[in-house]
Structures are given as structure tokens and as C-alpha cells.
N, C-alpha and C. Protein backbone atom coordinates (compact mmCIF):
# COMPACT_ATOMS: atom_id res chain seq x y z
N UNK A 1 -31.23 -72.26 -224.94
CA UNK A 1 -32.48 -72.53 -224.25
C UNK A 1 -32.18 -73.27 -222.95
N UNK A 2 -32.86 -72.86 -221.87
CA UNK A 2 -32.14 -73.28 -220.73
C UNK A 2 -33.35 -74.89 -220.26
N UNK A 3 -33.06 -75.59 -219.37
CA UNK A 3 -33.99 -76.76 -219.22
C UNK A 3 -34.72 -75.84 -218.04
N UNK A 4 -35.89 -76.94 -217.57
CA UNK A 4 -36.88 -76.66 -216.56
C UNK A 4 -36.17 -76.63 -215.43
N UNK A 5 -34.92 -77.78 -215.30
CA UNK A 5 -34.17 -77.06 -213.71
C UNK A 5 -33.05 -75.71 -213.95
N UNK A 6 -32.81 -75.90 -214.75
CA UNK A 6 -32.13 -74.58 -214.80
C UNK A 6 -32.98 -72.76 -214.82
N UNK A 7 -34.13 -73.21 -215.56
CA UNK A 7 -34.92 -72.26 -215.29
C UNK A 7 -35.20 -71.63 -213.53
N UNK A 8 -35.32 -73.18 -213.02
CA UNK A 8 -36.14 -72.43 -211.56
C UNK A 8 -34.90 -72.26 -210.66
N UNK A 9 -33.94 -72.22 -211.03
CA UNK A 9 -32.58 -71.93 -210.60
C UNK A 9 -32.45 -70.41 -210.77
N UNK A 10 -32.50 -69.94 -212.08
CA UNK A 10 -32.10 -68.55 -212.50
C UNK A 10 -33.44 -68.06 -212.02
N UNK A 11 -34.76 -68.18 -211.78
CA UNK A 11 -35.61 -67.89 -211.00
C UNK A 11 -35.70 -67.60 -209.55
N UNK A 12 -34.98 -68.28 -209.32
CA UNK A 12 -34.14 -68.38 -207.86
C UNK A 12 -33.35 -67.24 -207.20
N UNK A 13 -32.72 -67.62 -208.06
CA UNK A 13 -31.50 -66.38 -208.35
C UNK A 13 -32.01 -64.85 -208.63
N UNK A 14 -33.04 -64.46 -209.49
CA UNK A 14 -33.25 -63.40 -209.54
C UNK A 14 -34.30 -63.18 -208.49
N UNK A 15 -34.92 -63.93 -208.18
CA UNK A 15 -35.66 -63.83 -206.57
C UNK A 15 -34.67 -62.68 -205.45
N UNK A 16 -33.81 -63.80 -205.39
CA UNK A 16 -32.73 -63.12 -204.01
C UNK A 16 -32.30 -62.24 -205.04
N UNK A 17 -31.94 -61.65 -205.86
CA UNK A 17 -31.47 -60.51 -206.34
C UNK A 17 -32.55 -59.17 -205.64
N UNK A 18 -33.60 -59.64 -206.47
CA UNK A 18 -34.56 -58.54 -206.21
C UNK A 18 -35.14 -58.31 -204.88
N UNK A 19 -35.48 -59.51 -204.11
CA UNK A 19 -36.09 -59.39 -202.77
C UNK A 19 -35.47 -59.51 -201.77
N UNK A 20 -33.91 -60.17 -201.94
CA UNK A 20 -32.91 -60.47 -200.68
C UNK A 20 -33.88 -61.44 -199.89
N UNK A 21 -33.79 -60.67 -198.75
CA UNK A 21 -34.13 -61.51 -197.22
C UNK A 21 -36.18 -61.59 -197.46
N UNK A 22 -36.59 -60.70 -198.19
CA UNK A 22 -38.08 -60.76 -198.47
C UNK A 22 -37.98 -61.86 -199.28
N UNK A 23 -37.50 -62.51 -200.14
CA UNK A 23 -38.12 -63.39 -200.83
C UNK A 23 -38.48 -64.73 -200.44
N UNK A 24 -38.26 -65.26 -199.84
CA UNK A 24 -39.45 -66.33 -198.59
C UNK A 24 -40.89 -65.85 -199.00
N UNK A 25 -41.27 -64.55 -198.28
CA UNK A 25 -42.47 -64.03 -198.53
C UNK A 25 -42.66 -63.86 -199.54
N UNK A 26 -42.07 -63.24 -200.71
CA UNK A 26 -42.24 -63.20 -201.82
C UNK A 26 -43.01 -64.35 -202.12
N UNK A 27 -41.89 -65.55 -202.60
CA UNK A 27 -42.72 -66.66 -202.86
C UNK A 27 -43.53 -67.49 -202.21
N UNK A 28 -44.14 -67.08 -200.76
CA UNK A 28 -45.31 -67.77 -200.57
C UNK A 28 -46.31 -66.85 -200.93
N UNK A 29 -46.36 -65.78 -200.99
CA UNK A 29 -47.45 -64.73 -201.53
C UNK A 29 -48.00 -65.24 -202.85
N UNK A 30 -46.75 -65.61 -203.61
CA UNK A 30 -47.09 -66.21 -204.97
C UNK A 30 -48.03 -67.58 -204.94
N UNK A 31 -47.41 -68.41 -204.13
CA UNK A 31 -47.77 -70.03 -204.04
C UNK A 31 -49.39 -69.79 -203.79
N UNK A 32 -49.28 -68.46 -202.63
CA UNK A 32 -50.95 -68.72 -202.01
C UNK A 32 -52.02 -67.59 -203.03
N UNK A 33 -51.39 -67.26 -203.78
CA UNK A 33 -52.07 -66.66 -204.91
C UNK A 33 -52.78 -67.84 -205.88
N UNK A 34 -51.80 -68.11 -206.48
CA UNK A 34 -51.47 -69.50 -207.37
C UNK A 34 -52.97 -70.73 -206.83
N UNK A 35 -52.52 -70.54 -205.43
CA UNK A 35 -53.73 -72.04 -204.71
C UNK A 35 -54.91 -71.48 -204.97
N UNK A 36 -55.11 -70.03 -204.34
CA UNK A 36 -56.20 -69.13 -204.26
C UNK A 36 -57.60 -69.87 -205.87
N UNK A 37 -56.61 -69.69 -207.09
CA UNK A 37 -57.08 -69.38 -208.18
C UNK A 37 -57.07 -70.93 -208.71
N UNK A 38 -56.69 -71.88 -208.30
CA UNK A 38 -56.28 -73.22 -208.64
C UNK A 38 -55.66 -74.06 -209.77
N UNK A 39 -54.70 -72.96 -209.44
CA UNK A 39 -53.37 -73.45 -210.65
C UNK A 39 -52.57 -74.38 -209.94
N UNK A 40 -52.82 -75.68 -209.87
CA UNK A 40 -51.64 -76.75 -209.39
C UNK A 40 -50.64 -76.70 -209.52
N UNK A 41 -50.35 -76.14 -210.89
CA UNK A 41 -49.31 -76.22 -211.93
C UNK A 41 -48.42 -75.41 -211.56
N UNK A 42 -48.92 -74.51 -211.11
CA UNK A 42 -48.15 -72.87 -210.58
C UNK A 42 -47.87 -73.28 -209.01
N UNK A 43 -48.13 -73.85 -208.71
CA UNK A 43 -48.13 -73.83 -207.40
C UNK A 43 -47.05 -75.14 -206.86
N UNK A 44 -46.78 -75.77 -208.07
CA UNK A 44 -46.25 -77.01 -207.77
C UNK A 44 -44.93 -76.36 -208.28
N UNK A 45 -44.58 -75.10 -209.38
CA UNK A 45 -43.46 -74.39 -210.32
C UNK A 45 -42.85 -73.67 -209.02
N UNK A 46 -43.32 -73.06 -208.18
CA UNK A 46 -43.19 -71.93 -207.11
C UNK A 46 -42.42 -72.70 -206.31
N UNK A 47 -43.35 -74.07 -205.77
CA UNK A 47 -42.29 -74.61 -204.69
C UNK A 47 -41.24 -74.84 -204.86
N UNK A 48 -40.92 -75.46 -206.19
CA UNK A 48 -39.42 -75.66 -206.84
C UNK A 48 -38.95 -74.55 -206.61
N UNK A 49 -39.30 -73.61 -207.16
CA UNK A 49 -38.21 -72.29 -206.88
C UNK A 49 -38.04 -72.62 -205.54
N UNK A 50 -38.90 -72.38 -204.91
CA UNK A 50 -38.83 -72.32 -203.39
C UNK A 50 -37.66 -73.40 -202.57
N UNK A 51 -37.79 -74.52 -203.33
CA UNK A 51 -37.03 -75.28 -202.60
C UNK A 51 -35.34 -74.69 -203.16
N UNK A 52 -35.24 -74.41 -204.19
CA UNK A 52 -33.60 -73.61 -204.59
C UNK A 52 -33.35 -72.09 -204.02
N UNK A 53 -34.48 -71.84 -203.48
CA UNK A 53 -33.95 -70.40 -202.84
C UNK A 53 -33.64 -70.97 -201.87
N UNK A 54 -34.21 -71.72 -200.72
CA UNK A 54 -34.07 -72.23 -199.63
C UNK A 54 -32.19 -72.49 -200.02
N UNK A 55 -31.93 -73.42 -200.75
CA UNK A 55 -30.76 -74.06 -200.98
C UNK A 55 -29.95 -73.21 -201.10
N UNK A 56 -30.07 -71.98 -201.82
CA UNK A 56 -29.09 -70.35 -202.07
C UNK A 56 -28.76 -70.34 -200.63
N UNK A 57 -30.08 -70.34 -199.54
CA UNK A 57 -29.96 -69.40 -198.77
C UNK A 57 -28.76 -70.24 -197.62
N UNK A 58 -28.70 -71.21 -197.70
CA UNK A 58 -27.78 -72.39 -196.71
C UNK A 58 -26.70 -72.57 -197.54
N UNK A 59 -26.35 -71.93 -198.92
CA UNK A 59 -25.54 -72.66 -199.33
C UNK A 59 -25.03 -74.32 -199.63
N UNK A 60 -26.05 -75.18 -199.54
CA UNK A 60 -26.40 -76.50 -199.92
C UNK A 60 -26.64 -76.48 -201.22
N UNK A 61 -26.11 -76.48 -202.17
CA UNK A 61 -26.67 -76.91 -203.61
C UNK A 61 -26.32 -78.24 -203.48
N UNK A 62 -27.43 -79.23 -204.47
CA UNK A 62 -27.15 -80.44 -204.52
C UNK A 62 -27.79 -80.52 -205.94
């Protein structure tokens, strides 16, 4: 069973698998879906991804 950061990691990860250079858009499409409907919760899960794709994409893991 993986933890909650490891989750939005491999979330991450299959992001840029599937969308490459689209997934930026990808996941703000999601985030502004998510706000649209007022899931905090979802919207607060997304940015995390968001902030580890960002990190894929510079090669910065921390």
C-alpha cells in the first residue's frame, strides 16, 4: 500500500507518461473542474500532483 506522498508521485508520473508536455494543461483542466463543482479536497489533491510534475519536469526532486 503506497502512502499519500507516494501516491501523488506515481500520479505524477503517470501524468507525464500519458500527456508528456500536455500535462500542465491536463492538470489545470482538472483543478478548474474540481473548483467549478467545489471539491476543496480535489483541488487541494491536484495541486500536489501539480507541484511533483512541476518537480519531474526540472528535475528537482526534494
Amino acid at each position: 500500500m503506497l502512502t499519500p506522498e507516494e501516491e501523488r508521485w506515481a500520479e505524477a508520473l503517470a501524468i507525464r507518461r500519458l500527456h508528456g508536455e500536455r500535462g500542465p494543461a491536463f492538470i489545470a483542466e482538472r483543478i478548474g473542474a474540481l473548483a467549478l463543482k467545489g471539491d476543496e479536497a480535489g483541488v487541494a489533491r491536484w495541486k500536489e500532483i501539480a507541484q511533483r510534475f512541476d518537480q519531474l519536469g526540472r528535475g528537482t526532486l526534494q
